[in-house]
N, C-alpha and C. Protein backbone atom coordinates (compact mmCIF):
# COMPACT_ATOMS: atom_id res chain seq x y z
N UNK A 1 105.29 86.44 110.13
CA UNK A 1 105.23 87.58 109.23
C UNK A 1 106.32 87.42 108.19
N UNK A 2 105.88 87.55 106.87
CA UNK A 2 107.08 87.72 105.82
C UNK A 2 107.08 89.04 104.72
N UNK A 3 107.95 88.78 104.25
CA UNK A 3 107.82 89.52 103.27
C UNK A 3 106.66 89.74 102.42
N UNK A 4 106.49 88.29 101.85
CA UNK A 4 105.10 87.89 101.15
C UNK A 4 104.41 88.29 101.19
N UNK A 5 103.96 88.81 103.15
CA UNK A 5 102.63 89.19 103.32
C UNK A 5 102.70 91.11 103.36
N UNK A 6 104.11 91.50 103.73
CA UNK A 6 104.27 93.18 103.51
C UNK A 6 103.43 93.39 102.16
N UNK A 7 104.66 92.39 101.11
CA UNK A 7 103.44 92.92 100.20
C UNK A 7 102.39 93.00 99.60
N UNK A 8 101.58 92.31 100.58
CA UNK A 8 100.28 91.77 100.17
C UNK A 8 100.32 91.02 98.91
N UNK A 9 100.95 89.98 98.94
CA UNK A 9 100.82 89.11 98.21
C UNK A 9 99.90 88.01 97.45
N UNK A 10 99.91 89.20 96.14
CA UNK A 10 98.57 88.92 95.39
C UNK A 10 97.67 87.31 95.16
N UNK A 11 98.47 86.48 95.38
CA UNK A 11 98.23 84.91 95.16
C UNK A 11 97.34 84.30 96.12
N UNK A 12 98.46 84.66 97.55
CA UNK A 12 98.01 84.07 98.59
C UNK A 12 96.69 85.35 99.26
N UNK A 13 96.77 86.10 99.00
CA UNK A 13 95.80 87.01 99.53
C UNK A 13 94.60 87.29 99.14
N UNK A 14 94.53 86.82 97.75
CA UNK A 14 93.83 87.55 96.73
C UNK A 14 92.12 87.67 97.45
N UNK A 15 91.74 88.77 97.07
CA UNK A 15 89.53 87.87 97.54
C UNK A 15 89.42 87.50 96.47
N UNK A 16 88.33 86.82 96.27
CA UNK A 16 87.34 86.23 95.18
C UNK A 16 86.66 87.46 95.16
N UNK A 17 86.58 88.44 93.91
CA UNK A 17 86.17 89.53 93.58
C UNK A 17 84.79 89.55 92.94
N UNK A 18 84.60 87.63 92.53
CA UNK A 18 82.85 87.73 93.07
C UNK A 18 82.05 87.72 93.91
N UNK A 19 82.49 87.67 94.98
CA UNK A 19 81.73 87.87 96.26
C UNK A 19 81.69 89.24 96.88
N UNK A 20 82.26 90.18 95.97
CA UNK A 20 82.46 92.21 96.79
C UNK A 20 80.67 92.51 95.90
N UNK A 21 80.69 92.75 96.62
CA UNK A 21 79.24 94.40 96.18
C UNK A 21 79.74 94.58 95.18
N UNK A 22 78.96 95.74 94.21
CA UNK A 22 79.38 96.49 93.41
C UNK A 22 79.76 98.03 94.04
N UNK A 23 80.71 98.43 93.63
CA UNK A 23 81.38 99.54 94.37
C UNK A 23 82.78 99.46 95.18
N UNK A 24 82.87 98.04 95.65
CA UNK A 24 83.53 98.25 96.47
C UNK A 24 84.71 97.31 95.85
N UNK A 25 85.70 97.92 94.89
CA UNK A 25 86.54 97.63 94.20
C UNK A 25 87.81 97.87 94.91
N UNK A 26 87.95 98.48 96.15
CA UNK A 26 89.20 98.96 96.82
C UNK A 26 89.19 98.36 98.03
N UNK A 27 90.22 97.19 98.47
CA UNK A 27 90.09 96.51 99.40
C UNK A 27 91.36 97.45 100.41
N UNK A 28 91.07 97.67 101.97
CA UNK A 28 92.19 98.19 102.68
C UNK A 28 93.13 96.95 102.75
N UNK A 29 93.98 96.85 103.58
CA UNK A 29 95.10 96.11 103.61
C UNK A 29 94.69 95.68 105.35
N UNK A 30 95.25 94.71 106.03
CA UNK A 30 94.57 93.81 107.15
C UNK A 30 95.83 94.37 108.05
N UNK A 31 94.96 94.28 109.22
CA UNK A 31 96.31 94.64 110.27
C UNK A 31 97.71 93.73 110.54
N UNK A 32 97.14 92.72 109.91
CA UNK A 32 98.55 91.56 109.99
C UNK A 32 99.07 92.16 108.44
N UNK A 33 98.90 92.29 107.98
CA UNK A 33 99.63 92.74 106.34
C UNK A 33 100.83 94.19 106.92
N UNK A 34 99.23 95.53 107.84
CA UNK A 34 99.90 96.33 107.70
C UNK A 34 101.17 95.87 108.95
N UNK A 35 101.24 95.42 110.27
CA UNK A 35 102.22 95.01 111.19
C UNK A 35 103.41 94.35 109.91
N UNK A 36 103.35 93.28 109.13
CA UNK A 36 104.29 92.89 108.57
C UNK A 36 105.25 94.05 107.61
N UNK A 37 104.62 94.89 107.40
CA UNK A 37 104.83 95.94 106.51
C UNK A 37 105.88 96.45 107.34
N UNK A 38 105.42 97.08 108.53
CA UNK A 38 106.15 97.77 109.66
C UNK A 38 107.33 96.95 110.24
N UNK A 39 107.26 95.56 110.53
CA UNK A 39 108.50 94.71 110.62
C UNK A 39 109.67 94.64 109.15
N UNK A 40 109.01 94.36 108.07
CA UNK A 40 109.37 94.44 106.94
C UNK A 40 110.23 95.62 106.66
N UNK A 41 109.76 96.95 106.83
CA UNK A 41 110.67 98.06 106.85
C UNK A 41 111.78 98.25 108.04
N UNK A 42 111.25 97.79 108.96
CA UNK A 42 112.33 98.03 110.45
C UNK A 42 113.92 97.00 109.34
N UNK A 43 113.62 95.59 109.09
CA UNK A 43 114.50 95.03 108.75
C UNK A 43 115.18 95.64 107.44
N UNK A 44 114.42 96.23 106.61
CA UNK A 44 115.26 97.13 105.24
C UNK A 44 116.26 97.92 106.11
N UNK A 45 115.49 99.04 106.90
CA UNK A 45 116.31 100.16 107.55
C UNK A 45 117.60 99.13 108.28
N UNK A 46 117.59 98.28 108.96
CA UNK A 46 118.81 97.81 109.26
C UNK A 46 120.04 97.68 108.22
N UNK A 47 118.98 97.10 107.03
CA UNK A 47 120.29 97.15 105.70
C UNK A 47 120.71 97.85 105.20
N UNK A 48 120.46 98.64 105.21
CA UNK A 48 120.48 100.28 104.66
C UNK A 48 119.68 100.79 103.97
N UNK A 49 118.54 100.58 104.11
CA UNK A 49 117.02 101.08 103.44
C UNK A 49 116.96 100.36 101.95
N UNK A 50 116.33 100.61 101.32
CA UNK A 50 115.48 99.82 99.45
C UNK A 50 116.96 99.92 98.80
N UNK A 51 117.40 101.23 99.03
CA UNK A 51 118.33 101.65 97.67
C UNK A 51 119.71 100.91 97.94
N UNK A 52 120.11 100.54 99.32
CA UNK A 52 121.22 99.70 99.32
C UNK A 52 121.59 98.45 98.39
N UNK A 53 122.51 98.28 98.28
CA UNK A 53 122.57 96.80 97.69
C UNK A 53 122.23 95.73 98.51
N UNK A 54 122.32 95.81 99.84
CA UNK A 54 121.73 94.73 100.72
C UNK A 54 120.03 94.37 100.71
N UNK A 55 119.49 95.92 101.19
CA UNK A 55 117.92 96.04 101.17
C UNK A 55 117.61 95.76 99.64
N UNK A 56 117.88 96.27 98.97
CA UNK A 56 117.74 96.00 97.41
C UNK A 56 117.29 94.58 97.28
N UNK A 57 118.71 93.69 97.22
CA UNK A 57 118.68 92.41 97.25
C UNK A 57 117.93 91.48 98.10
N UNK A 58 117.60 92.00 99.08
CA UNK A 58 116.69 91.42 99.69
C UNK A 58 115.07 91.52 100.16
N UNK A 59 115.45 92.39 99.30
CA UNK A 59 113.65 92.97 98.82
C UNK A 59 113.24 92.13 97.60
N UNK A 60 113.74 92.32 96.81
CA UNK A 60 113.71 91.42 95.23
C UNK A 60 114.15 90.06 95.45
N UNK A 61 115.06 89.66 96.05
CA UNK A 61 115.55 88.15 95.48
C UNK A 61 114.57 87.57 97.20
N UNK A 62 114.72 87.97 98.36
CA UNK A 62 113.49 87.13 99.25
C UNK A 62 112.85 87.35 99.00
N UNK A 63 112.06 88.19 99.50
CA UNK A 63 110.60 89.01 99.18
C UNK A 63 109.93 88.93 97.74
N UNK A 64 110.50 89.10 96.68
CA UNK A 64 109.95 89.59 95.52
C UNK A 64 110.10 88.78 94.53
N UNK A 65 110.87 87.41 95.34
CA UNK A 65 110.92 85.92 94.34
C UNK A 65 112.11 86.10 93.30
N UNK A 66 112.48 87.23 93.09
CA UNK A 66 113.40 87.31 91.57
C UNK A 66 114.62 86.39 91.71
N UNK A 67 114.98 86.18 91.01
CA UNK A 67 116.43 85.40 90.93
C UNK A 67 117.35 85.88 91.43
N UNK A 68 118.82 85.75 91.44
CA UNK A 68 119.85 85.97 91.83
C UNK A 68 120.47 86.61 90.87
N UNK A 69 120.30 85.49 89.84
CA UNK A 69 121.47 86.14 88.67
C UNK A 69 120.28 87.68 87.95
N UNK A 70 118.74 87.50 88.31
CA UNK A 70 118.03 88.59 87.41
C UNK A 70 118.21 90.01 88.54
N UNK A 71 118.19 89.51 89.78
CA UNK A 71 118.55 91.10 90.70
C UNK A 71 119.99 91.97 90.18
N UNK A 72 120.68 90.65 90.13
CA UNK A 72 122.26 91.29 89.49
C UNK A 72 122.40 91.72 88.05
N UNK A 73 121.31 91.94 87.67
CA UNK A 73 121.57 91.88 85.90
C UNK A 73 120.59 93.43 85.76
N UNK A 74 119.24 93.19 86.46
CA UNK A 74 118.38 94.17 86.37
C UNK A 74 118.29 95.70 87.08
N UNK A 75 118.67 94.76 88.71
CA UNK A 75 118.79 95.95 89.62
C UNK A 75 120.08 96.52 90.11
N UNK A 76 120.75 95.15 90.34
CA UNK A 76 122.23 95.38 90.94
C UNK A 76 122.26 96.45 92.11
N UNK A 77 123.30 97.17 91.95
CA UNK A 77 123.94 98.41 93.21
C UNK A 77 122.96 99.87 92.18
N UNK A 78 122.36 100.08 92.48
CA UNK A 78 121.57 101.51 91.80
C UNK A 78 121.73 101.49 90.15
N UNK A 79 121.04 100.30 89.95
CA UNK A 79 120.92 100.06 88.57
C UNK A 79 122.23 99.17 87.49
N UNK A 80 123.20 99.62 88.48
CA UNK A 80 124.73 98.86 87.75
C UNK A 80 124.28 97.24 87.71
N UNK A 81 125.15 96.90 86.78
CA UNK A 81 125.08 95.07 86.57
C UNK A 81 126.03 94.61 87.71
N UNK A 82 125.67 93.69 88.32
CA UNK A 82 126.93 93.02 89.38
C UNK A 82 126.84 91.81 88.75
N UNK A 83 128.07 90.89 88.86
CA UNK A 83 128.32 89.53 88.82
C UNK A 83 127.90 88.84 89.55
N UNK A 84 127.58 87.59 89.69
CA UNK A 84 126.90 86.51 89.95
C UNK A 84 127.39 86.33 91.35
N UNK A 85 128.96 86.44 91.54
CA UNK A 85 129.74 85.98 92.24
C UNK A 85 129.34 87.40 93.45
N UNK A 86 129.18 88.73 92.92
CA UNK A 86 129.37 89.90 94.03
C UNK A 86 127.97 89.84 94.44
N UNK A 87 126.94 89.55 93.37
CA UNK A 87 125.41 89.13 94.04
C UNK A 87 125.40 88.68 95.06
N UNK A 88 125.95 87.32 95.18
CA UNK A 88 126.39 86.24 96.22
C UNK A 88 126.84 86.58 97.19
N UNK A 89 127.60 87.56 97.10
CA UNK A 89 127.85 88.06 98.34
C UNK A 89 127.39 89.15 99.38
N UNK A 90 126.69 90.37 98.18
CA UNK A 90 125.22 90.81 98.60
C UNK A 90 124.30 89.90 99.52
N UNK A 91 124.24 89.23 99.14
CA UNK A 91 122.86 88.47 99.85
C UNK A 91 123.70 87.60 100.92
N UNK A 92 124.88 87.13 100.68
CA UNK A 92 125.37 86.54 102.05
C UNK A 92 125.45 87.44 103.02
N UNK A 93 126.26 88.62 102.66
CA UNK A 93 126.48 89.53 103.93
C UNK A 93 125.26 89.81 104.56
N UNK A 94 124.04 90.32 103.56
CA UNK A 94 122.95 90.91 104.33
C UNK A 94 122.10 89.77 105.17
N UNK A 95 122.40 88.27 104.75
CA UNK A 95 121.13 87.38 105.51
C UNK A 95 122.57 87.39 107.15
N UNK A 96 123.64 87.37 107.04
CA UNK A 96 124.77 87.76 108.08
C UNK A 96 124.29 88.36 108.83
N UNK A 97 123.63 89.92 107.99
CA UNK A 97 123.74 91.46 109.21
C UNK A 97 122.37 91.03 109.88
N UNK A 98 121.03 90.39 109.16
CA UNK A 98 120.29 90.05 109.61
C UNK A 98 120.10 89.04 110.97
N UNK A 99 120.90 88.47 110.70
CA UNK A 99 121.18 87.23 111.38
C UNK A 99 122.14 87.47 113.22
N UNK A 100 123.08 88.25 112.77
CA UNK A 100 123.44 89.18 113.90
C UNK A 100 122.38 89.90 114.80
N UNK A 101 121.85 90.72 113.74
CA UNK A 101 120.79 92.01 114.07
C UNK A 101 119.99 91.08 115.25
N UNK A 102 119.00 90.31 114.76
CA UNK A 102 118.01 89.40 115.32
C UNK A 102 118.30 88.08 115.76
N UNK A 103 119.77 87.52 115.66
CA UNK A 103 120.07 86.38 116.06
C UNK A 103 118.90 84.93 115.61
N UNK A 104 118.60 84.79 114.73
CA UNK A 104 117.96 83.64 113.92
C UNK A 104 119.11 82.79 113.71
């Protein structure tokens, strides 16, 4: 289970939208998507949920592909700019608390 797949990740997931009926333009989400979802959030809440700088950062820069230097520039700590260097350490501490948490 990854991130990738919480968010239903349009690439690897996608259907071929010529093969649906007509009508049926709204696909549900798969029980392995929704389980990853539910693992996916258990591990935010360890970091301190989305809005932390940990969950933040590791929602966007694993999960959400963004860069390092573009999480620190765009999203940072609740919108503030962080440096490259305090990014770095965002994401060290939290793959740490993770790493503790679940021992990987």
């Amino acid at each position: 289970m990854s991130i990738a797949s919480a968010h239903g990740d349009p690439l690897a997931n996608a259907a071929d939208l010529h093969r649906l009926p007509d009508g049926m333009h709204e696909l549900t989400i798969t029980l392995r998507q929704a389980e990853a979802r539910k693992r996916v959030w258990a591990i935010l809440k360890t970091l301190g949920g989305v809005s932390s700088p940990a969950g933040s950062c590791v929602w966007h820069v694993v999960g959400g592909a963004v860069t390092l230097k573009e999480w620190a520039l765009h999203h940072g700590w609740n919108g503030r700019v962080l440096s490259q260097e305090a990014a770095s350490g965002v994401l060290i501490g939290a793959l740490g608390a993770l790493q503790a948490q679940f021992g990987l």
